[in-house]
Structures are given as C-alpha cells and as structure tokens.
C-alpha atoms as a PDB file:
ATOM      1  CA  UNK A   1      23.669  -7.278   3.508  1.00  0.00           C
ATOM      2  CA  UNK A   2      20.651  -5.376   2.079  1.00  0.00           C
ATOM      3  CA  UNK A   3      20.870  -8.011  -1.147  1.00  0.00           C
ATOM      4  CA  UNK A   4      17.221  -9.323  -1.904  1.00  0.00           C
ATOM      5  CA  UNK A   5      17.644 -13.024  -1.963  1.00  0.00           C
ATOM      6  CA  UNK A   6      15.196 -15.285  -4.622  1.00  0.00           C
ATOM      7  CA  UNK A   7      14.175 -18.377  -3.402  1.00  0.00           C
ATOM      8  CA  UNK A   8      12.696 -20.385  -5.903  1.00  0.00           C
ATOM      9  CA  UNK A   9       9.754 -21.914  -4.327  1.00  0.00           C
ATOM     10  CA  UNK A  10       8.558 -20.815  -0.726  1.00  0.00           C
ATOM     11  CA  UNK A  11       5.666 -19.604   1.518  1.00  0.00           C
ATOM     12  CA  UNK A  12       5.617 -16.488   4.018  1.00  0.00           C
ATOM     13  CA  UNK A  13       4.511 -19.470   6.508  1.00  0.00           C
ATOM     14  CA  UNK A  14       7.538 -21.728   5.877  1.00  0.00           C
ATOM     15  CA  UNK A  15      10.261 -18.612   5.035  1.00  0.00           C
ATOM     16  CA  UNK A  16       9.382 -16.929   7.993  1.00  0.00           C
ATOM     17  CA  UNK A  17       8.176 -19.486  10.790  1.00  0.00           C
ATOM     18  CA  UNK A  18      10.186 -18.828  14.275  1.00  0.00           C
ATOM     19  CA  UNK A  19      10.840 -15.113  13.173  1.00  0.00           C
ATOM     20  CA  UNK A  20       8.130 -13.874  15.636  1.00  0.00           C
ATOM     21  CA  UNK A  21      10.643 -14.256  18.409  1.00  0.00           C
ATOM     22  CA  UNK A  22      12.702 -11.394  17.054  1.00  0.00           C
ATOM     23  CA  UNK A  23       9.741  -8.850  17.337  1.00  0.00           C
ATOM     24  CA  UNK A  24       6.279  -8.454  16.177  1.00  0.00           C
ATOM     25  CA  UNK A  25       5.436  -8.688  12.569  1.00  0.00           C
ATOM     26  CA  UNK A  26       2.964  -8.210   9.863  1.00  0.00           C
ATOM     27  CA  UNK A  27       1.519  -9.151   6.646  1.00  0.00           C
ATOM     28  CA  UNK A  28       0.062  -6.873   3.970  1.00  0.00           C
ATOM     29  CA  UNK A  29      -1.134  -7.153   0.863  1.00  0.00           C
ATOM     30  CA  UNK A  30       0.034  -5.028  -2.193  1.00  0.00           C
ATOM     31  CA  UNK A  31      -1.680  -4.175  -5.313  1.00  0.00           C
ATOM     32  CA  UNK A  32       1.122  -2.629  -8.057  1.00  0.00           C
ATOM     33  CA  UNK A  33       1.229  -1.994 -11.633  1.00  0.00           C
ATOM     34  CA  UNK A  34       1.826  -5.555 -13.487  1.00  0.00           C
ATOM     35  CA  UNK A  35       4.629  -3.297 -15.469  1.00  0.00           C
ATOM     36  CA  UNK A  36       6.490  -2.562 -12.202  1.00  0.00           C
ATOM     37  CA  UNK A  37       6.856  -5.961 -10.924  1.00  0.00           C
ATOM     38  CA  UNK A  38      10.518  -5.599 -11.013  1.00  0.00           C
ATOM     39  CA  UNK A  39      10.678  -2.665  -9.031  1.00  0.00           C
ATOM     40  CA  UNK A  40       8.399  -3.755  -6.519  1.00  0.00           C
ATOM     41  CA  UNK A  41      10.600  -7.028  -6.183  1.00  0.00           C
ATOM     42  CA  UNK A  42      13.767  -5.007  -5.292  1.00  0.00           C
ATOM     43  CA  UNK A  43      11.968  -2.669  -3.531  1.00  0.00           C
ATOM     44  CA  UNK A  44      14.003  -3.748  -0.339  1.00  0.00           C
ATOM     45  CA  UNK A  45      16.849  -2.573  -1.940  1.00  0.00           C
ATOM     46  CA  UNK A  46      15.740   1.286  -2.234  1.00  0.00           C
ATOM     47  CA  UNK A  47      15.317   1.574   1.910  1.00  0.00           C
ATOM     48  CA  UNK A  48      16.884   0.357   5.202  1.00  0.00           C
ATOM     49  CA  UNK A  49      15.261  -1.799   7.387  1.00  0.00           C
ATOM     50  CA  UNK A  50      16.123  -3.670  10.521  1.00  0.00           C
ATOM     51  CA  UNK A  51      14.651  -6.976  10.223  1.00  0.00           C
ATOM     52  CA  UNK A  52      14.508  -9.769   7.310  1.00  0.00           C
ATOM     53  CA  UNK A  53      10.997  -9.091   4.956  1.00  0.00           C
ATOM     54  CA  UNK A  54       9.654 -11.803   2.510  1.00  0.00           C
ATOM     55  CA  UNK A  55       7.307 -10.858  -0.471  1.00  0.00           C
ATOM     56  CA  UNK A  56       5.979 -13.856  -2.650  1.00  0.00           C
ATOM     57  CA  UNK A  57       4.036 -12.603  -6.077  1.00  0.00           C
ATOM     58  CA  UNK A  58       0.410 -14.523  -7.466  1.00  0.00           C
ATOM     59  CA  UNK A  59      -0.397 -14.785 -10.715  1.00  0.00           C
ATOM     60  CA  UNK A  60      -4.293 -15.392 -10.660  1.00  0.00           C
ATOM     61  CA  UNK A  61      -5.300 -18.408 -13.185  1.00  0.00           C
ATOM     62  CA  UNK A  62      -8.071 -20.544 -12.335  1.00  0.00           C
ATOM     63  CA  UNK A  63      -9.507 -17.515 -10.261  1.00  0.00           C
ATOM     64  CA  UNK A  64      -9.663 -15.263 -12.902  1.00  0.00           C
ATOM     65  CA  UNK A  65     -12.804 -14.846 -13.894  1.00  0.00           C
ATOM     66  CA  UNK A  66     -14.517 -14.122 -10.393  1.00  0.00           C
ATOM     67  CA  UNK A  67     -11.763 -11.629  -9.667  1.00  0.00           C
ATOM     68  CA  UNK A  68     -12.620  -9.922 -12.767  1.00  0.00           C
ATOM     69  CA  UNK A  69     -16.383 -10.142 -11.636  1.00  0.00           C
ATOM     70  CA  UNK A  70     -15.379  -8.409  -8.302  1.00  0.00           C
ATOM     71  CA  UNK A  71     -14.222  -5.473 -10.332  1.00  0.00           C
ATOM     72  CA  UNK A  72     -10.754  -6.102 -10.346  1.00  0.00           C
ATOM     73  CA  UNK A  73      -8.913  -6.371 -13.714  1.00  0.00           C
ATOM     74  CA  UNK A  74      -6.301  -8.892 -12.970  1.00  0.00           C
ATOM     75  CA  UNK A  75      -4.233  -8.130 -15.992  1.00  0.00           C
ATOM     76  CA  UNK A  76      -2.819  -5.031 -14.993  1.00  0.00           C
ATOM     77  CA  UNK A  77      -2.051  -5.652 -11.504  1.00  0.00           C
ATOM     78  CA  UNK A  78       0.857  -7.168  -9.766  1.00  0.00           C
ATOM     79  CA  UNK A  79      -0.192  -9.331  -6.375  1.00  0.00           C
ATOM     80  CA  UNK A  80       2.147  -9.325  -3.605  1.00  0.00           C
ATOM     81  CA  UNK A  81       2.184 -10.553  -0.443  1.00  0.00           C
ATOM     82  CA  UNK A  82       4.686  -9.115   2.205  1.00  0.00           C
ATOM     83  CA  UNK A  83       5.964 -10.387   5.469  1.00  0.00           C
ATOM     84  CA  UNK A  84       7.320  -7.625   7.059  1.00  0.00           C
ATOM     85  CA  UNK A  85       8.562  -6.521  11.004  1.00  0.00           C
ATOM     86  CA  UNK A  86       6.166  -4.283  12.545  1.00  0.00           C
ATOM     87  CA  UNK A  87       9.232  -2.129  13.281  1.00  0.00           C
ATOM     88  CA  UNK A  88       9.854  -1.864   9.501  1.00  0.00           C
ATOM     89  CA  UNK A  89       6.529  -1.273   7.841  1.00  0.00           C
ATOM     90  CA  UNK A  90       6.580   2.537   7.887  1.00  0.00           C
ATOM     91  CA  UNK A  91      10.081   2.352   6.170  1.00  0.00           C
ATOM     92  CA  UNK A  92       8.604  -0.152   3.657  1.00  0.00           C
ATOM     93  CA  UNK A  93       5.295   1.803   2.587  1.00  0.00           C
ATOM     94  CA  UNK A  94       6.433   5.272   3.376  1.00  0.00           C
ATOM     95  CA  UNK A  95       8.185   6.163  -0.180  1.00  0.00           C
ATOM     96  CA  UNK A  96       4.650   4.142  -2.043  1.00  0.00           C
ATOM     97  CA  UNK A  97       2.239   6.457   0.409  1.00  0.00           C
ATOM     98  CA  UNK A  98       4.562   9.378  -0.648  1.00  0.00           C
ATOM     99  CA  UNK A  99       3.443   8.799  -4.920  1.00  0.00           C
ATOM    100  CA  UNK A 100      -0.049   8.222  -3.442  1.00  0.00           C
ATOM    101  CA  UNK A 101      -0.697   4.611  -2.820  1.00  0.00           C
ATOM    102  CA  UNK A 102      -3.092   4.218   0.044  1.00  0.00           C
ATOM    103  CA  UNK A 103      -4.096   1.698   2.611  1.00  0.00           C
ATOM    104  CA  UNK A 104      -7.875  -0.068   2.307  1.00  0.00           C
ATOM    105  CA  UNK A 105      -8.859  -3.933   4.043  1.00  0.00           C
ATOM    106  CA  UNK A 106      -9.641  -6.513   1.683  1.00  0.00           C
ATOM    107  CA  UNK A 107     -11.961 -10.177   2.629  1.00  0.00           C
ATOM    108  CA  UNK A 108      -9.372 -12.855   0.890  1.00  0.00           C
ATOM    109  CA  UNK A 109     -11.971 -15.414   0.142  1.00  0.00           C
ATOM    110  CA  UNK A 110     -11.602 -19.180  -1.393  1.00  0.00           C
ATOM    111  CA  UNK A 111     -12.246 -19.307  -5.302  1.00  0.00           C
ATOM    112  CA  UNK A 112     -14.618 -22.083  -6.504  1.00  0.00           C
ATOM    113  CA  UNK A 113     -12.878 -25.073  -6.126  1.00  0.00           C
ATOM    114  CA  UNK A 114     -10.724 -24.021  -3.014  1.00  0.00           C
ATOM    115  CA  UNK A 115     -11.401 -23.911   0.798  1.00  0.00           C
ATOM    116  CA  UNK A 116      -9.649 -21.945   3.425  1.00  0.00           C
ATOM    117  CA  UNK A 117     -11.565 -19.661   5.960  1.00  0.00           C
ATOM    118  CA  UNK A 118     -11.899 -16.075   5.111  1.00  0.00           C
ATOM    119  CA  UNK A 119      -9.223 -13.887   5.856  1.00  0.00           C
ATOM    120  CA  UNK A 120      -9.184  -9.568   6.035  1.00  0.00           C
ATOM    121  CA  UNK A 121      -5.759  -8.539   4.664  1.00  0.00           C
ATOM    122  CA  UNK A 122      -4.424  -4.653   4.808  1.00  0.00           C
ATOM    123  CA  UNK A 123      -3.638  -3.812   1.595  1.00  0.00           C
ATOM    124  CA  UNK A 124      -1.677  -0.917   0.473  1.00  0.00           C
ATOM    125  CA  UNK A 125      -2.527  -0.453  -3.487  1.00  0.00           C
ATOM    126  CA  UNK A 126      -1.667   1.752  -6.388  1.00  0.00           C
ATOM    127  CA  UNK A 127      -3.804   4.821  -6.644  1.00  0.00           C
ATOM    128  CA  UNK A 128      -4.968   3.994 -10.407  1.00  0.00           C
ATOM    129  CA  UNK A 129      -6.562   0.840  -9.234  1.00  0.00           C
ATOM    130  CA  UNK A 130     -10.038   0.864  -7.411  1.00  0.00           C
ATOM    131  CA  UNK A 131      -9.602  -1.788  -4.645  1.00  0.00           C
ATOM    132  CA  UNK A 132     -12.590  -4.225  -4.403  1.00  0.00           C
ATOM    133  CA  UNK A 133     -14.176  -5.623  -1.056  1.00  0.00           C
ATOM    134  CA  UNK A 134     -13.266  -9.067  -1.902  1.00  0.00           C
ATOM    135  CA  UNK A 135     -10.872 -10.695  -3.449  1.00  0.00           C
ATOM    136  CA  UNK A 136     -11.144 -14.973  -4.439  1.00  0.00           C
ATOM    137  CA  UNK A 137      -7.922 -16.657  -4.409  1.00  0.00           C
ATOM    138  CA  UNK A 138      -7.178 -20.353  -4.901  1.00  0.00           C
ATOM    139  CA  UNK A 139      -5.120 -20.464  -2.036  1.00  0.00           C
ATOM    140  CA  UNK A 140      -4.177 -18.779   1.149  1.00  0.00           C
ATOM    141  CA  UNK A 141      -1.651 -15.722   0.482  1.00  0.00           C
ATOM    142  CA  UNK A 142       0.139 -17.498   3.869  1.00  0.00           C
ATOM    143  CA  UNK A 143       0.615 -20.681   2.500  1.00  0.00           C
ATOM    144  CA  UNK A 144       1.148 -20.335  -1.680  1.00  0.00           C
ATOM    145  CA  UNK A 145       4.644 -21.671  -2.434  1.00  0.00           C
ATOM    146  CA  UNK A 146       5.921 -19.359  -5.305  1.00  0.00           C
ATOM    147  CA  UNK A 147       8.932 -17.664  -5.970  1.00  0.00           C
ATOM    148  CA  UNK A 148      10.249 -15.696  -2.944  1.00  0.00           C
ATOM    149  CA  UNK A 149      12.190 -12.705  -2.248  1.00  0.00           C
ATOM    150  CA  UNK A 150      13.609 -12.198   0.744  1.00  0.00           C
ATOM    151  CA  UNK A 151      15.227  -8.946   1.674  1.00  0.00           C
ATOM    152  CA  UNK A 152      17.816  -8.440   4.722  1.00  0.00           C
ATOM    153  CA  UNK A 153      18.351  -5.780   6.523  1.00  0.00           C
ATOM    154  CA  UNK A 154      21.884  -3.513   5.269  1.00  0.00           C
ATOM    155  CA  UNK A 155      22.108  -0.082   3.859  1.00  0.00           C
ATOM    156  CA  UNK A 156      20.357   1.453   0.835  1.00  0.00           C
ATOM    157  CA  UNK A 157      21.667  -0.571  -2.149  1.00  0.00           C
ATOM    158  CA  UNK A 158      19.709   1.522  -4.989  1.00  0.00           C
ATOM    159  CA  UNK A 159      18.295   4.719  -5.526  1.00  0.00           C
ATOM    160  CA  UNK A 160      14.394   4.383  -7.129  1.00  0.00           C
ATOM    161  CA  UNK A 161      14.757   5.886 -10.467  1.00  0.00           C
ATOM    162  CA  UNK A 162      12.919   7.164 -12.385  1.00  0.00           C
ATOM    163  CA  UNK A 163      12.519   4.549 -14.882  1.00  0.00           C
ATOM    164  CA  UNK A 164      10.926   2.787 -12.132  1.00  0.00           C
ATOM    165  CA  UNK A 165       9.490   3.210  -8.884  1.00  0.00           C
ATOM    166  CA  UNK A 166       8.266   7.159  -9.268  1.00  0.00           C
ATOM    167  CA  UNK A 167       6.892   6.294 -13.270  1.00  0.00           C
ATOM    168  CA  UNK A 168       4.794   3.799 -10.917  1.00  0.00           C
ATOM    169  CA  UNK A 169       1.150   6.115 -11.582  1.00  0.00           C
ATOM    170  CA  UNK A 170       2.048   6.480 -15.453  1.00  0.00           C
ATOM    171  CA  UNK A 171       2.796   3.088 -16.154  1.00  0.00           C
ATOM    172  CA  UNK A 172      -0.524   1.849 -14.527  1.00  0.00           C
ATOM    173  CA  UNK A 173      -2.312   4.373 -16.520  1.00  0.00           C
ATOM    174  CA  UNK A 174      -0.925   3.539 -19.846  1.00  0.00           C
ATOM    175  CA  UNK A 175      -1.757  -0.294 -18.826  1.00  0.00           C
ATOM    176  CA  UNK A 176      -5.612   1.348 -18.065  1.00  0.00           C
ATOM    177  CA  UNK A 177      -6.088   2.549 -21.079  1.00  0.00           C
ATOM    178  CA  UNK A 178      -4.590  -0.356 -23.238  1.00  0.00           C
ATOM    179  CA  UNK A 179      -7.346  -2.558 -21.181  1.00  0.00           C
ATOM    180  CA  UNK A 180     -10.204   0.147 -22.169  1.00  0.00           C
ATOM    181  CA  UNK A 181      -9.279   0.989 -25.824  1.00  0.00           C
ATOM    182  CA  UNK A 182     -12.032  -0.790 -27.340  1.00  0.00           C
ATOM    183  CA  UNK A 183     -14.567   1.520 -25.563  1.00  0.00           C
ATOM    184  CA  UNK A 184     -15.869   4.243 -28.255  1.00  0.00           C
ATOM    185  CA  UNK A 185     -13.794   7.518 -26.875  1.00  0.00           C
ATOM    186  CA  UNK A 186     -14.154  10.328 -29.093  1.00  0.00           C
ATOM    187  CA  UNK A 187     -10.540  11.184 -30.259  1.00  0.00           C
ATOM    188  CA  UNK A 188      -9.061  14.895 -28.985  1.00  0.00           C
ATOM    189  CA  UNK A 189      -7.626  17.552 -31.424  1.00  0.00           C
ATOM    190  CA  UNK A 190      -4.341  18.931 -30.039  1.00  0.00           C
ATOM    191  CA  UNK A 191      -4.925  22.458 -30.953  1.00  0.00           C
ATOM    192  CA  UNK A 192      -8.627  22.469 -29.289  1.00  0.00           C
ATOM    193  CA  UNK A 193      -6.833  21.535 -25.878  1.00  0.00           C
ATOM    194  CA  UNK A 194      -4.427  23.964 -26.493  1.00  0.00           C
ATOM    195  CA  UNK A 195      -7.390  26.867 -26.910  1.00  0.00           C
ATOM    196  CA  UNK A 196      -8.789  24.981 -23.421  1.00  0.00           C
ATOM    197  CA  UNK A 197      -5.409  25.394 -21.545  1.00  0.00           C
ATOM    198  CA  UNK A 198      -5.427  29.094 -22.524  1.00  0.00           C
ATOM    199  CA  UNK A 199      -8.602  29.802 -21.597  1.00  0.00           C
ATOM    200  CA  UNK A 200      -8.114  28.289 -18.146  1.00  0.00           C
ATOM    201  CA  UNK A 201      -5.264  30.280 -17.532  1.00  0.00           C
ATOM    202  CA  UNK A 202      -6.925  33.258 -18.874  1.00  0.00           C
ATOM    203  CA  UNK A 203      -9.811  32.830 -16.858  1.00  0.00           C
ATOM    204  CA  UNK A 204     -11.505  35.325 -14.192  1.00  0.00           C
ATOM    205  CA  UNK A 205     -12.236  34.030 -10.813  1.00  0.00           C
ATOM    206  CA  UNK A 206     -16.248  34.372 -10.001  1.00  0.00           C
ATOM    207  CA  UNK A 207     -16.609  36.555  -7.369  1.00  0.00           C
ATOM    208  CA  UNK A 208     -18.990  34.846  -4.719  1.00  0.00           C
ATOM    209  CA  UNK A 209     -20.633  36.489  -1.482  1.00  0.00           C
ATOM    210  CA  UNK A 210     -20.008  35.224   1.724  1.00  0.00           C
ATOM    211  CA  UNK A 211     -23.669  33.994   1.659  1.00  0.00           C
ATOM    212  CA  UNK A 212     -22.883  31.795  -1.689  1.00  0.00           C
ATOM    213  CA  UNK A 213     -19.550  30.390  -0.377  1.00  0.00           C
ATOM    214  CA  UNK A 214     -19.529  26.628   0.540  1.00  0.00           C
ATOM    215  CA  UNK A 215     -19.585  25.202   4.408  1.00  0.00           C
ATOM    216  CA  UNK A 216     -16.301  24.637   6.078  1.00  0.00           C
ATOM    217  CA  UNK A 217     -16.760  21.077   7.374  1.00  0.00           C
ATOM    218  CA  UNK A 218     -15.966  20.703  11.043  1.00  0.00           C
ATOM    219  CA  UNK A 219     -12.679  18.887  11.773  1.00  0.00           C
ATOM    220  CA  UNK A 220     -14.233  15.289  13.153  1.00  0.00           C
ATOM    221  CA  UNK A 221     -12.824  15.566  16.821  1.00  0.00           C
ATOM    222  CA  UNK A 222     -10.242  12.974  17.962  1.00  0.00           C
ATOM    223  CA  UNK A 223     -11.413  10.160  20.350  1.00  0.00           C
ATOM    224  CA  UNK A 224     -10.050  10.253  23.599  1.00  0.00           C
ATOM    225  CA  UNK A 225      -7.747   7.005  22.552  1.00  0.00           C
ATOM    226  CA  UNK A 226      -6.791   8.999  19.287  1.00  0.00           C
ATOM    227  CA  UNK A 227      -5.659  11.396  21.843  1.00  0.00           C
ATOM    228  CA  UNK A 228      -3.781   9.514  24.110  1.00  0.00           C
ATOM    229  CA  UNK A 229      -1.723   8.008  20.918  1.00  0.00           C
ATOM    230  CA  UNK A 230      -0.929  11.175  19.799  1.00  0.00           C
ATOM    231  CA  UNK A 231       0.604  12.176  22.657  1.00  0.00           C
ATOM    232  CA  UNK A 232       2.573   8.720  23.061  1.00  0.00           C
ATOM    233  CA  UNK A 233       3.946   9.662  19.778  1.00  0.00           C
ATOM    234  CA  UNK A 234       5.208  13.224  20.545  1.00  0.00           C
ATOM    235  CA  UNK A 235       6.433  12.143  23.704  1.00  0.00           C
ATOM    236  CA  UNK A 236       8.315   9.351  22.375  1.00  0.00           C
ATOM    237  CA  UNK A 237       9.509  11.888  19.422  1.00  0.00           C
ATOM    238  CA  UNK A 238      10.729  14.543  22.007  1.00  0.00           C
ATOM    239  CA  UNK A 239      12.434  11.893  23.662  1.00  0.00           C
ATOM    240  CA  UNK A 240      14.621  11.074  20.786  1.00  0.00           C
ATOM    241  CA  UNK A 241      12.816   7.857  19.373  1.00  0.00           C
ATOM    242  CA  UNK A 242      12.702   7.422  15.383  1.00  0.00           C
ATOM    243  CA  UNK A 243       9.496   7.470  13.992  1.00  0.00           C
ATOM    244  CA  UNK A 244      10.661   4.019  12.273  1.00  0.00           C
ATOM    245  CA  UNK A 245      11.552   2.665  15.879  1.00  0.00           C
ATOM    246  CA  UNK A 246       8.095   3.655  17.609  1.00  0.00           C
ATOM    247  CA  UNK A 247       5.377   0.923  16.133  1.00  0.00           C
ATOM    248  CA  UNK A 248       7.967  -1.503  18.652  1.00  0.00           C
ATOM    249  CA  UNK A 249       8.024   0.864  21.724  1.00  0.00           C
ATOM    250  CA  UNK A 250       6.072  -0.695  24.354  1.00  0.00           C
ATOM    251  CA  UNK A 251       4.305   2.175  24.983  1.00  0.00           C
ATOM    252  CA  UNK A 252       3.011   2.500  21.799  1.00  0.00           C
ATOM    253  CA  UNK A 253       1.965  -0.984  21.415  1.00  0.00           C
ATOM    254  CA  UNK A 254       0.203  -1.203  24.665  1.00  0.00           C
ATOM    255  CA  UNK A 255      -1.955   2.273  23.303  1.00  0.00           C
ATOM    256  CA  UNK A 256      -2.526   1.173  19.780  1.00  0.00           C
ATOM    257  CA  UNK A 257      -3.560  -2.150  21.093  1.00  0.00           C
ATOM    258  CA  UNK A 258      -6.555  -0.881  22.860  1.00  0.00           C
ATOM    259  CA  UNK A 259      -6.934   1.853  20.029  1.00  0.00           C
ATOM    260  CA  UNK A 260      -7.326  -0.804  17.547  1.00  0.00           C
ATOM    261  CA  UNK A 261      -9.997  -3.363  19.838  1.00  0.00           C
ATOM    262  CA  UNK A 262     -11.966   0.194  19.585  1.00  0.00           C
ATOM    263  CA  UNK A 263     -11.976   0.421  15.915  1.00  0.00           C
ATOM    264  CA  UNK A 264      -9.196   3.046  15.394  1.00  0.00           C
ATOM    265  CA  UNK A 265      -7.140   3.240  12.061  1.00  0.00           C
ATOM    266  CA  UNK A 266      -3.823   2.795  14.392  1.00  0.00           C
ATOM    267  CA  UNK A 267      -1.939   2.396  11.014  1.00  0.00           C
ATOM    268  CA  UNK A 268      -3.677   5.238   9.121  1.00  0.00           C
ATOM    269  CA  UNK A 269      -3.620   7.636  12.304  1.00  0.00           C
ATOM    270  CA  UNK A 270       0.400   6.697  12.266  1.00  0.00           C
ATOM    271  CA  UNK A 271       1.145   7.602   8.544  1.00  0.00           C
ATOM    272  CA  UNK A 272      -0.332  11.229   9.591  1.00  0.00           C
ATOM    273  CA  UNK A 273       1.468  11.957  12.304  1.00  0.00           C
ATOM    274  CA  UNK A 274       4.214  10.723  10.739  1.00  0.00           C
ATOM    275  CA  UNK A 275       3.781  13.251   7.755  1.00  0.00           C
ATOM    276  CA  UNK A 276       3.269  16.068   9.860  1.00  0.00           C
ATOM    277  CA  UNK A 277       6.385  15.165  11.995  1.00  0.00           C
END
C-alpha cells in the first residue's frame, strides 16, 4: 500500500478503464522541471489518497519544433499526464499550489502528421514556465502507451525533501538560464550588489499624500452561484466533512456542476477556500 507501481508500457485509457465506477475522476495535465522528473514520479508517495492515480510522462520528438514555436521550450520541461479521483485531486496538487504552481487550460492539438480532435486539458504547471495556449502533440495524452506509474492509495511513504520536491522553483531556474546563456547579459560585480542591497535597506520611504496614493481596486463581487458554493462548502466544513472528501459530496457536485455550465473556476474558487479554511 501507498507503493507507486511502474508499468512498463500503458495508457491512462487502458490502466484505468472501469475505474469510473468507483467515483468520479479526472485528468490533468502537468508541466514540471525536466530535473525533477523523479520527484514528480513518486510524488504519490509524499501524500495520502483514497483512490488508485496513474501518471504516464511524454517526451516530445517529432513535435518538437512546433512546440518550441508555441513558446514552449520543451527541453526543460517534464510532461505528465495524471489520472486522478476527483476525491483526490486537492490532496495531489495542494503541496505543488503551496511552492506556487498554478492552474491554466491548455488546447492539446494534433502535430503535423497526427490526427485526433482537439482536446482542452487543465494543467497545473511550474511557476518558472509561461504556459502557452496550445500545445501539438503526436498523440492523444489518453491514449500514448509509455511507461506508467501507478500509485495506490496507503499512508505517506516519504517526506518531500529538500533535495527534491521544495528545490522544484530553483532547479527550473538554473535549467532557464542554461537554455538562455548565449543571450549577451552583462555580467554583475558582487560588491556593486552588495552597495544595492544596502542602499535598499537604508532607504527612506517617500512620503505620498492621500491625493497621490494609488486606487484600491474594488473586490469583483461573487456571482450568486459563487455564493451558493461557498456556502455548500462551510456548511459541509461545519458539519465535519474534510476538505479532501467534499469535491465527492453530492451536494457539492450538484452546485459546482451548474457553477461550471456558467463559466465558474469551480477548481480555482476551491483551492481558495480551501486556503483560507
């Protein structure tokens, strides 16, 4: 229990098919560091969840160069796809939200040469990389057969470390400038950014009138929906419920159901009330 099994070749179609009787379930996309690959593969090991998760990595090849004209420089990040209960996906993304990876949609489309119809994917990606609207793959993200790893539900098995999951931002920045080094940056002398740190601590606050100070923006007021999910979720709180457990309370799902047909972030508007709970 809580071991993440490798299987050598599968799919999240053919690893997972039948599962949906068990519960609802999702799919996301994640974009990590290419250096943290291993820590993103035994990232089931680091938290508890409830019901079996599969993750299968890509390596873009033939796709390569119109990824790279999207924006998106393929050598320093890790593709992952994740199969994952509904129930658990707040206990799988919660510690990556907490080092600031955050949560954009992304068009999957078929590279030159493939065909498969377009598909949006959620995608949950490392703060250092700057998430394109598209992405071309050669195949599906459902149906690529690639090494698997499936985790099972069981207690904690490892703690993140250091050395790996919170070294996540400085890894991926090291990688960004390796990939930007030929680029003519003018080099820094140590003791002029010492002089610069002293100064900014030394420095005087500018005293500003009221008239000069900057507009407060007004708080964009919550939709009546937005509303009504909130208070599902304290109600289900005050009654006891997990905030891990409430994405499969049927109250919930019946409320973020019609939030979402209205064009609420139901995931985003979750992973802020779960922070302030």
């Amino acid at each position: 229990m809580g071991e993440v099994e490798v299987v050598e070749s599968g799919s999240l179609d053919g690893l997972t098919a039948g599962w949906e009787e068990y519960g609802p379930r999702t799919r996301i996309m994640m974009l990590g560091a290419r250096a943290d690959r291993h820590a993103l593969r035994n990232h089931g090991r680091t938290i508890a969840i409830e019901e079996s998760a599969v993750s299968v990595f890509h390596r873009p090849r033939t796709e390569r160069s119109e990824i790279e004209a999207e924006g998106l420089d393929h050598t320093i990040a890790s593709f992952q796809f994740v199969d994952v209960a509904m129930a658990d996906l707040g206990r799988w993304m919660q510690p990556l939200i907490g080092r600031g990876w955050t949560r954009a949609e992304v068009q999957i489309t078929a590279a030159n040469g493939s065909t498969f119809e377009d598909e949006t994917w959620a995608c949950f990606h490392h703060p250092a990389i700057q998430l394109p609207d598209r992405i071309p793959l050669s195949e599906s993200p459902a149906s690529m057969a690639r090494k698997a790893f499936v985790t099972h539900p069981g207690p904690i098995l490892d703690e993140a470390s250091d050395s790996e999951m919170e070294n996540l931002a400085a890894s991926m920045v090291d990688e960004i400038t390796q990939s930007v080094e030929d680029e003519d940056i003018p080099p820094t002398d140590p003791e002029d950014t010492e002089e610069e740190s002293e100064s900014e601590v030394q420095a005087e606050p500018i005293p500003m009138t009221e008239d000069e100070l900057p507009p407060v923006a007004e708080p964009t007021p919550e939709s009546p929906l937005e509303s009504e999910m909130r208070q599902v979720i304290s109600l289900l709180v005050a009654g006891g419920q997990e905030m891990g457990d409430i994405m499969e309370h049927p109250e919930f799902v019946e409320v973020s159901e019609r939030a979402a047909a209205a064009g609420v972030d139901v995931w985003g508007m979750f992973v802020r009330l779960s922070e302030e709970s």
